[in-house]
C-alpha atoms as a PDB file:
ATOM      1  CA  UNK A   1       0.000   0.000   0.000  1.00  0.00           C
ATOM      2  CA  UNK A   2       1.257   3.545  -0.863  1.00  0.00           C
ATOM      3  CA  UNK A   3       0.163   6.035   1.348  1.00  0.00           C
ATOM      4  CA  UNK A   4       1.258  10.282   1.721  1.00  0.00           C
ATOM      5  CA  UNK A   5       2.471  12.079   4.583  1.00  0.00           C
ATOM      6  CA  UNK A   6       2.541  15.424   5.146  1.00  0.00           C
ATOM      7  CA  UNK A   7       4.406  18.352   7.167  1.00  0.00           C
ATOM      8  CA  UNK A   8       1.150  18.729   9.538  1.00  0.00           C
ATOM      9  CA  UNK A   9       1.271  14.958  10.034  1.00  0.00           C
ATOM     10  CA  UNK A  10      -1.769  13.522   8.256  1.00  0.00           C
ATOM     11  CA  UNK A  11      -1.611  11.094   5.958  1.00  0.00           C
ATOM     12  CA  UNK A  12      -3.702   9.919   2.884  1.00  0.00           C
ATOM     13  CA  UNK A  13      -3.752   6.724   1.022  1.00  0.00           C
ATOM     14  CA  UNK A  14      -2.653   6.408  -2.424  1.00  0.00           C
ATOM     15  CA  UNK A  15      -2.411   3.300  -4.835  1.00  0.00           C
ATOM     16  CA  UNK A  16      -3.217  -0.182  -3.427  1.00  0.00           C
ATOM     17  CA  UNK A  17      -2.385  -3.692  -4.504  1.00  0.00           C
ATOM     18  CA  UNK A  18      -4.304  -6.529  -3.396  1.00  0.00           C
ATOM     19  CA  UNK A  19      -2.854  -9.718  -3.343  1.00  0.00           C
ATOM     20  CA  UNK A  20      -4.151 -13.361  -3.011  1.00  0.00           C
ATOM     21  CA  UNK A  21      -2.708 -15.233   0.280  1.00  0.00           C
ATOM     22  CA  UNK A  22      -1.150 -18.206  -1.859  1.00  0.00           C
ATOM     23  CA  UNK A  23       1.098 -15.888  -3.774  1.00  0.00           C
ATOM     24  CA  UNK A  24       4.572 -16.197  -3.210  1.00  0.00           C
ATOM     25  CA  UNK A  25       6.956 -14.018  -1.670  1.00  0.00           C
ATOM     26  CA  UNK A  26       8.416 -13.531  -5.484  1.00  0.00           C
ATOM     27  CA  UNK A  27       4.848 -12.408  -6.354  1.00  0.00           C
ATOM     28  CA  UNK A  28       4.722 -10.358  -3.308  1.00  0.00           C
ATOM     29  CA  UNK A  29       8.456  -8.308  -4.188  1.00  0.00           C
ATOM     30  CA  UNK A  30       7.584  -7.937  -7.753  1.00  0.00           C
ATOM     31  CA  UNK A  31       4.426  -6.179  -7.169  1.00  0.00           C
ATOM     32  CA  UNK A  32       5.785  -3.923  -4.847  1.00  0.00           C
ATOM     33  CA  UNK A  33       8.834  -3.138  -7.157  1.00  0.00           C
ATOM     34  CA  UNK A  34       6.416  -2.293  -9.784  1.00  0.00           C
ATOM     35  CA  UNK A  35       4.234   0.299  -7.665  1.00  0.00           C
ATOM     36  CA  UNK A  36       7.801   1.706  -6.983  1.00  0.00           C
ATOM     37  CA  UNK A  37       8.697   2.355 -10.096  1.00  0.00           C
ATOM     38  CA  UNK A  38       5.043   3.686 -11.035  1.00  0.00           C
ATOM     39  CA  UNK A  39       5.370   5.858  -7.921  1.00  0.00           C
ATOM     40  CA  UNK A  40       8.844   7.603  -8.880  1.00  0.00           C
ATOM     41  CA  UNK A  41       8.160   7.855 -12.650  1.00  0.00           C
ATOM     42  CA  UNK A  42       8.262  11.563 -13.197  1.00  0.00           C
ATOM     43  CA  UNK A  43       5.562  13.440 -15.634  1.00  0.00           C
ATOM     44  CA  UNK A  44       8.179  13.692 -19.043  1.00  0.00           C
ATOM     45  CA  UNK A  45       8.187  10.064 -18.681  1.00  0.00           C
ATOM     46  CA  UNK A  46       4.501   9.507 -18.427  1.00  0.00           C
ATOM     47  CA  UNK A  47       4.251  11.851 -21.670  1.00  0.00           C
ATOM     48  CA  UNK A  48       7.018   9.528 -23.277  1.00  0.00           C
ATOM     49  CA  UNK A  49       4.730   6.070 -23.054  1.00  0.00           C
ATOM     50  CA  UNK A  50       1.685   7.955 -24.539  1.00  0.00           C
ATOM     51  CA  UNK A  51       3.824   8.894 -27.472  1.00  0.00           C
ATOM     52  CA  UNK A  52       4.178   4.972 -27.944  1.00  0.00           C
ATOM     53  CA  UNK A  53       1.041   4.663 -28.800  1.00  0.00           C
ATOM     54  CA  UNK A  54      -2.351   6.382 -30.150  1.00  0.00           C
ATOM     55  CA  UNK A  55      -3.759   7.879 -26.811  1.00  0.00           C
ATOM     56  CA  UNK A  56      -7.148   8.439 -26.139  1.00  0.00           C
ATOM     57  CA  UNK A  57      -8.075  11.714 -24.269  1.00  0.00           C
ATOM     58  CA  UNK A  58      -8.359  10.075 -21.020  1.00  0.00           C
ATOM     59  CA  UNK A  59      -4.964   8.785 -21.054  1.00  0.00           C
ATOM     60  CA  UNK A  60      -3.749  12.184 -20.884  1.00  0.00           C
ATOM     61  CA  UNK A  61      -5.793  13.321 -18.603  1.00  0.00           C
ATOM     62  CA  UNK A  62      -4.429  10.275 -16.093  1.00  0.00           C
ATOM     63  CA  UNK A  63      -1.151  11.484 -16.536  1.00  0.00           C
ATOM     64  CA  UNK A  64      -1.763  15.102 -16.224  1.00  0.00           C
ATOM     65  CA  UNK A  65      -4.016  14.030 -12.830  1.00  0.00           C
ATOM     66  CA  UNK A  66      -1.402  11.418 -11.369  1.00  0.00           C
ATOM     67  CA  UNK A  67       2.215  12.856 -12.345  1.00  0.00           C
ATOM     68  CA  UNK A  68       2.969  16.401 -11.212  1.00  0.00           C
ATOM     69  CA  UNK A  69       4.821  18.961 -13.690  1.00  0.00           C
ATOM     70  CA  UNK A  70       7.041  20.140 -11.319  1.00  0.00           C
ATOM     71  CA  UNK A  71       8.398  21.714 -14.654  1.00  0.00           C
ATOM     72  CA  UNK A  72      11.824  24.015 -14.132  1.00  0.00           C
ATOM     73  CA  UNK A  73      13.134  26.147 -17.066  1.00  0.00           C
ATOM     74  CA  UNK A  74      14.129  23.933 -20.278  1.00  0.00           C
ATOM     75  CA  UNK A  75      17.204  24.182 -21.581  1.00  0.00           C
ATOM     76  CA  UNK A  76      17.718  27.113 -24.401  1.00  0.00           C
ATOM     77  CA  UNK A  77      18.602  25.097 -26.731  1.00  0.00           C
ATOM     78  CA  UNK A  78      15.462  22.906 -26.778  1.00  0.00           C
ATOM     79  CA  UNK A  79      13.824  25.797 -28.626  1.00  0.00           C
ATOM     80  CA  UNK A  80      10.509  23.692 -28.581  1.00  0.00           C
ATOM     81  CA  UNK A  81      10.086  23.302 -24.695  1.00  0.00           C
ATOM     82  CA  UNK A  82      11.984  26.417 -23.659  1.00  0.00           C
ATOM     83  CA  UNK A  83       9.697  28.714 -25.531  1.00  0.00           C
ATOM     84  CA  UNK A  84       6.295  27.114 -24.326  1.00  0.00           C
ATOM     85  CA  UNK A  85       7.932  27.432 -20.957  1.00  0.00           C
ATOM     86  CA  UNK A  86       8.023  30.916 -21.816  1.00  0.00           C
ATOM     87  CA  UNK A  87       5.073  31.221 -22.839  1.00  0.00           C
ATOM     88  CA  UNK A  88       3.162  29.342 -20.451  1.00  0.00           C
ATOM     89  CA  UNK A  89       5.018  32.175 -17.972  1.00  0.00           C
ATOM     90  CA  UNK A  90       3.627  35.045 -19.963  1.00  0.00           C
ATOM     91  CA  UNK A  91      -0.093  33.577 -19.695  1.00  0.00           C
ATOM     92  CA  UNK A  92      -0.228  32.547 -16.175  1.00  0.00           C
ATOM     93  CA  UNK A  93       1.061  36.550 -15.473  1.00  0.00           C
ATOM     94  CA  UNK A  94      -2.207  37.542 -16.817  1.00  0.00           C
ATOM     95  CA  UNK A  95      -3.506  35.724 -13.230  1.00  0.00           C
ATOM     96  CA  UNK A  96      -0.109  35.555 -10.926  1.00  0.00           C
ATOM     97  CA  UNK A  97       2.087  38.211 -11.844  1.00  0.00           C
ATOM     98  CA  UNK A  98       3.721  38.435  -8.683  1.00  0.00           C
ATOM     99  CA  UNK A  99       4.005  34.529  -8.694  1.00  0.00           C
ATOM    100  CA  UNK A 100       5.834  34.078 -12.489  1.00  0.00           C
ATOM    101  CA  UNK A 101       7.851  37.151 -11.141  1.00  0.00           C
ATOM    102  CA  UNK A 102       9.353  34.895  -8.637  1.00  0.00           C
ATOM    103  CA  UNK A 103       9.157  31.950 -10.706  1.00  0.00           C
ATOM    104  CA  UNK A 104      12.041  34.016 -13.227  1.00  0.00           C
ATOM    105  CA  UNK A 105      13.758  35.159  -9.823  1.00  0.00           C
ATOM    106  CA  UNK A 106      13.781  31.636  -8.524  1.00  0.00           C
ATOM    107  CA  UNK A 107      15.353  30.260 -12.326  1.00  0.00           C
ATOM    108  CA  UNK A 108      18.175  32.777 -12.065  1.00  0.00           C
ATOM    109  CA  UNK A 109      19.393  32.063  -8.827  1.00  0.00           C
ATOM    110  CA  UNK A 110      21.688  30.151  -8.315  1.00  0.00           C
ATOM    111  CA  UNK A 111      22.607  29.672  -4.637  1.00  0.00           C
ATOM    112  CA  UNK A 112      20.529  26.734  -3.675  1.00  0.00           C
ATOM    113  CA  UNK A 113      19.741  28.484  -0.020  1.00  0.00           C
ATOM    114  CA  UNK A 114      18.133  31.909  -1.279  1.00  0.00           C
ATOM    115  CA  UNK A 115      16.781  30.044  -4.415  1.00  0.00           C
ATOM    116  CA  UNK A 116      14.488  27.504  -1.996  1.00  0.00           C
ATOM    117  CA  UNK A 117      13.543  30.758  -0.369  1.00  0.00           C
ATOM    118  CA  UNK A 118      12.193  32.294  -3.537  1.00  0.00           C
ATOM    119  CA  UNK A 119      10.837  29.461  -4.403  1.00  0.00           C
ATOM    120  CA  UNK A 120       8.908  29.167  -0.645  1.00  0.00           C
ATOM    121  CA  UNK A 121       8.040  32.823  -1.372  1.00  0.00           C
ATOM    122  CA  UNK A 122       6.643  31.614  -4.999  1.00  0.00           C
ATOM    123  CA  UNK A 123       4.281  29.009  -3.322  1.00  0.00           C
ATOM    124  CA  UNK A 124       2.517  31.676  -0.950  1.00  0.00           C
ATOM    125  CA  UNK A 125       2.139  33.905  -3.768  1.00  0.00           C
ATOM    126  CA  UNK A 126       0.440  31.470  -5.826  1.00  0.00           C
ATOM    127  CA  UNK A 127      -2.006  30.783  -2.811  1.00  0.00           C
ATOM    128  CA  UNK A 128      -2.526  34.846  -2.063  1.00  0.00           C
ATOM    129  CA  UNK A 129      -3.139  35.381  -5.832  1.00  0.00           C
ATOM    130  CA  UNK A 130      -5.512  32.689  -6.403  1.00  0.00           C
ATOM    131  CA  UNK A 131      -7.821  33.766  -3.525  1.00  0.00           C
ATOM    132  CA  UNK A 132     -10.998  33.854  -5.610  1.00  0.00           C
ATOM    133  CA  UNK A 133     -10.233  30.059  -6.958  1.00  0.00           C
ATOM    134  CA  UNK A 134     -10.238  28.498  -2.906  1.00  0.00           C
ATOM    135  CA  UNK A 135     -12.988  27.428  -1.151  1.00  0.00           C
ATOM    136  CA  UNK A 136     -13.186  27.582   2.604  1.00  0.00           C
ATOM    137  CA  UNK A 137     -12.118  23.929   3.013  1.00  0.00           C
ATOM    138  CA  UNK A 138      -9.271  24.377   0.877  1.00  0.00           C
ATOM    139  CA  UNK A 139      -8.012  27.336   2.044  1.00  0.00           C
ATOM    140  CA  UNK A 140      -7.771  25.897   5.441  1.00  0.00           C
ATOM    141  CA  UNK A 141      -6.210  22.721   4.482  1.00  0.00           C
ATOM    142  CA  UNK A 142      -3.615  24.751   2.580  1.00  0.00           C
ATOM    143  CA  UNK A 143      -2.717  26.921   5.925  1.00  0.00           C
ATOM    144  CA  UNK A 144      -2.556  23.477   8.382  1.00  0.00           C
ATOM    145  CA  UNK A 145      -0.121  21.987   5.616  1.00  0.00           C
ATOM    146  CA  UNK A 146       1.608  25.159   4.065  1.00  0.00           C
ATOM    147  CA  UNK A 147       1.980  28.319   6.847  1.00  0.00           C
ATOM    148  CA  UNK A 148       2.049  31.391   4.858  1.00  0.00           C
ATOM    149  CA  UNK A 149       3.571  34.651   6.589  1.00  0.00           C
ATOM    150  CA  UNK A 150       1.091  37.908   7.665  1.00  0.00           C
ATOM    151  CA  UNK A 151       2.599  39.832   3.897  1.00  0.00           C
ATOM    152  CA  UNK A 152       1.081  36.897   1.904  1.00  0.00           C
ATOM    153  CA  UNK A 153      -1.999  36.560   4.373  1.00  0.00           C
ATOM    154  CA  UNK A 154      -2.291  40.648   3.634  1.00  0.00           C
ATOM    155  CA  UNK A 155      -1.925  39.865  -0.037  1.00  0.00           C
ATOM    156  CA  UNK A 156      -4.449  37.149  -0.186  1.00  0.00           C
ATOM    157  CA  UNK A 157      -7.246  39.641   1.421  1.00  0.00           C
ATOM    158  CA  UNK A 158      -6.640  42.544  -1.370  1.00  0.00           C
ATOM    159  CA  UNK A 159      -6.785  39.808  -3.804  1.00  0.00           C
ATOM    160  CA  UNK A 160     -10.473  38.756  -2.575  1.00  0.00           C
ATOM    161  CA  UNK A 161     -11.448  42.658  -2.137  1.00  0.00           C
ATOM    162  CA  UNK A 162     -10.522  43.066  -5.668  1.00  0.00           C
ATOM    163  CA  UNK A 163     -12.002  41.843  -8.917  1.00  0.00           C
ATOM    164  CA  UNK A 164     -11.499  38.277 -10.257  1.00  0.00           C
ATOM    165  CA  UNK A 165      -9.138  38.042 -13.194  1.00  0.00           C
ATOM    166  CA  UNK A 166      -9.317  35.579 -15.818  1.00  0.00           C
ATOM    167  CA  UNK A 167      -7.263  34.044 -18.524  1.00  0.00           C
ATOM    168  CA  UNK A 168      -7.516  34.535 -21.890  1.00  0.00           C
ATOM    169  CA  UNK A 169      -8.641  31.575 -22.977  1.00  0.00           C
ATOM    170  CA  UNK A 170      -6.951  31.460 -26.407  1.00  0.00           C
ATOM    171  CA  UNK A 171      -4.030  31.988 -25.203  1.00  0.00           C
ATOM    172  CA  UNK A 172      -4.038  29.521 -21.990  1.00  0.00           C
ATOM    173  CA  UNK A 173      -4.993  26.755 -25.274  1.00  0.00           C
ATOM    174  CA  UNK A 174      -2.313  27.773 -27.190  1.00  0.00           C
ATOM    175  CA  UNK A 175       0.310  28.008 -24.517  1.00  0.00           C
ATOM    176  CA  UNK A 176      -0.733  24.602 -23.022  1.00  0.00           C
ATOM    177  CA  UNK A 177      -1.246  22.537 -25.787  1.00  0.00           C
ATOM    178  CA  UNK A 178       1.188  23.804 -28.599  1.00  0.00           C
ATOM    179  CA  UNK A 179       3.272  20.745 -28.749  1.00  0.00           C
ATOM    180  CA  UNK A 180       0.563  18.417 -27.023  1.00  0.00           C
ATOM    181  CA  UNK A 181      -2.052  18.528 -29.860  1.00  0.00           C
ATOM    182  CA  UNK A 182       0.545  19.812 -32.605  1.00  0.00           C
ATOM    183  CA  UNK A 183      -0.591  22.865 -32.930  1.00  0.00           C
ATOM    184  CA  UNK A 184       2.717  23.546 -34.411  1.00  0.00           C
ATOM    185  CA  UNK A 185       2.546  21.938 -37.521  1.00  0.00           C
ATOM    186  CA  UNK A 186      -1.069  22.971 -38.592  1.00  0.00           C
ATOM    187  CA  UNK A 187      -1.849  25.370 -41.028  1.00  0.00           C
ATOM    188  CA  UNK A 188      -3.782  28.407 -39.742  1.00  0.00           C
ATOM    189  CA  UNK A 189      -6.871  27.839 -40.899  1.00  0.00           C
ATOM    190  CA  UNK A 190      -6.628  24.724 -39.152  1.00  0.00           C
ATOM    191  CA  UNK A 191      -5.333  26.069 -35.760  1.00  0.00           C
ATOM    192  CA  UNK A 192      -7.863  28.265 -35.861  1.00  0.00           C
ATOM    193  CA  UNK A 193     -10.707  25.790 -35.861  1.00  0.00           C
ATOM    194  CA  UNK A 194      -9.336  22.919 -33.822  1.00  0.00           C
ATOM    195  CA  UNK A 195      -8.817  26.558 -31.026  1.00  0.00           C
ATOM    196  CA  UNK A 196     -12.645  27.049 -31.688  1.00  0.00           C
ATOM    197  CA  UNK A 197     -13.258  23.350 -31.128  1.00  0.00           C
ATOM    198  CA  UNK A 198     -11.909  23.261 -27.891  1.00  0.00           C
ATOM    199  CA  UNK A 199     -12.691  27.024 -26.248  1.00  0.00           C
ATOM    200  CA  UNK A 200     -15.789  28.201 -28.508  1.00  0.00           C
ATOM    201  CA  UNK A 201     -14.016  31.424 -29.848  1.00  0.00           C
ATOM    202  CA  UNK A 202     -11.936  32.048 -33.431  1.00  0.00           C
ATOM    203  CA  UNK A 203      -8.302  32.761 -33.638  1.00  0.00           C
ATOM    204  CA  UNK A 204      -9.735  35.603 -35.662  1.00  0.00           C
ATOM    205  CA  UNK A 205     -12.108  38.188 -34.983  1.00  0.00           C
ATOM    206  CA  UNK A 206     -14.832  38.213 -37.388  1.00  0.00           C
ATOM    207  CA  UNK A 207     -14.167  34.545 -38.106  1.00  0.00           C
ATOM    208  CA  UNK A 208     -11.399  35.828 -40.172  1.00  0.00           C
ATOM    209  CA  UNK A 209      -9.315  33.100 -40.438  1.00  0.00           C
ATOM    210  CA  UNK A 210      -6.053  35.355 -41.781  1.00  0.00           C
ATOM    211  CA  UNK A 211      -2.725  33.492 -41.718  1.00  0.00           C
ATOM    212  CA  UNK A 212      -1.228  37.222 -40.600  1.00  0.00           C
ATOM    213  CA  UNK A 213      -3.245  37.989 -37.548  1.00  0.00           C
ATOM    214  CA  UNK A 214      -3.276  34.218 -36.055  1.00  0.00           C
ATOM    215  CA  UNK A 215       0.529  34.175 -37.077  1.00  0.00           C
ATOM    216  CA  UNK A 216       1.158  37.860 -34.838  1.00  0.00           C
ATOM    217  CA  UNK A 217      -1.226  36.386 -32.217  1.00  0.00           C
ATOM    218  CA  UNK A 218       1.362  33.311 -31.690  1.00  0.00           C
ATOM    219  CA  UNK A 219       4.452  35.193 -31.892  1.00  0.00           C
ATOM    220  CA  UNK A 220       3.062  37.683 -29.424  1.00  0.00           C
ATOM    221  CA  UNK A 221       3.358  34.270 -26.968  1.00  0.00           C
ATOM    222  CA  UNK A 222       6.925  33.387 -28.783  1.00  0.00           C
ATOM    223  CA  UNK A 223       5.327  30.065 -29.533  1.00  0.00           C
ATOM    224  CA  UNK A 224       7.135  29.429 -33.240  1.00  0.00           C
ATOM    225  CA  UNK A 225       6.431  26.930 -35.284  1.00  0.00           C
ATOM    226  CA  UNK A 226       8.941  24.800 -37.774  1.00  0.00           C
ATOM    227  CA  UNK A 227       5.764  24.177 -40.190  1.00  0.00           C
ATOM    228  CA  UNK A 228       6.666  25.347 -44.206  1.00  0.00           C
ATOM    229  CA  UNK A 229       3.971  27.239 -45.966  1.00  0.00           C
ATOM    230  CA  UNK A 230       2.216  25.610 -48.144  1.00  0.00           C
ATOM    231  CA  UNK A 231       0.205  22.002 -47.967  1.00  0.00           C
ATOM    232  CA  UNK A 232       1.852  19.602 -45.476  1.00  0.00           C
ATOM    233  CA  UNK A 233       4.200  17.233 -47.106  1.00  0.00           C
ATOM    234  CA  UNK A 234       2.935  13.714 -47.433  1.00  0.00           C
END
């Protein structure tokens, strides 16, 4: 049995494996060796099975549900990852600006000491700025489990005194699924309406599905694209 602990002491049950009583003690090892290695597979290698394979919708949502993206900054020269890092940053300020300022902090520092502490200070930020997104449960479970100093606590009450702030939700699509769903190799008349499919508004305004406007809309994220013009190649 796999279970959670945490830093105010309870603990929650996680994955279970139920075995018969005549298995042996081979049985018995293997089974546990193989939640192990579920348990510690990290979120890039989740992603890397469901690339083996046609998967469904669900799939991904599993692995988005079960493996956390602790993601830190990609490496420059990975211009794929590195600029939807980027601009995953740039949408998420349109919520937490204080939070992705911290997050940029936190990715230039490079004493491990002061950069946990920016990276503490990062965590209460995100809490303070999403006070509108809580409920009353959650925000006390998040206090028992993750103290946040009086500044944050100060923070957190402006945020609820003030209007709630949304996402574009172009932009959160593109951001978060450029390289998921490929919208990096489709033309733009078909970026524009696999976007509608999924968040019920164009690219476009008008319905104007112009190549130029969805093309400055993109870059304005510094998603790029390696697609040629023209018809795909077959």
């Amino acid at each position: 049995m796999q279970w959670f602990v945490y830093e105010d002491s309870h603990q929650e049950p996680g994955n279970i494996s139920f075995l018969r009583p005549e298995c042996a003690e081979e049985e018995v090892k293997e089974s546990m060796e193989r939640m192990m290695s579920f348990a510690k597979g990290t979120h890039e290698k989740a992603l890397g099975m469901l690339q083996c394979y046609d998967a469904p919708e669900e799939d991904h949502q599993f692995v988005e549900d079960n493996f956390p993206n602790y993601q830190t900054e990609p490496d420059p020269k990975n211009t794929d990852e590195y600029d939807v890092y980027h601009a995953r940053l740039k949408v998420m300020a349109e919520l937490q600006p204080k939070t992705v300022e911290l997050i940029k902090i936190a990715n230039v520092t490079k004493d491990p000491v002061k950069r946990q502490y920016v990276e503490r200070e990062a965590v209460q930020s995100f809490f303070a700025e999403l006070a509108h997104y809580f409920t009353e449960e959650e925000v006390l479970a998040w206090q028992k489990s993750n103290p946040v100093g009086t500044g944050w606590m100060c923070e957190f009450a402006k945020v609820m005194g003030s209007p709630r702030k949304q996402l574009d939700p172009i932009n959160h699509e593109l951001a978060f699924n450029w390289l998921r769903r490929k919208y990096n190799d489709m033309s733009a008349k078909d970026l524009s309406n696999t976007v509608f499919e999924r968040v019920w508004r164009w690219l476009a305004p008008g319905f104007k599905m112009t190549a130029d406007f969805i093309k400055k809309r993109r870059e304005r994220l510094g998603l790029t694209t390696k697609r040629k013009p023209g018809f795909p190649e077959k």
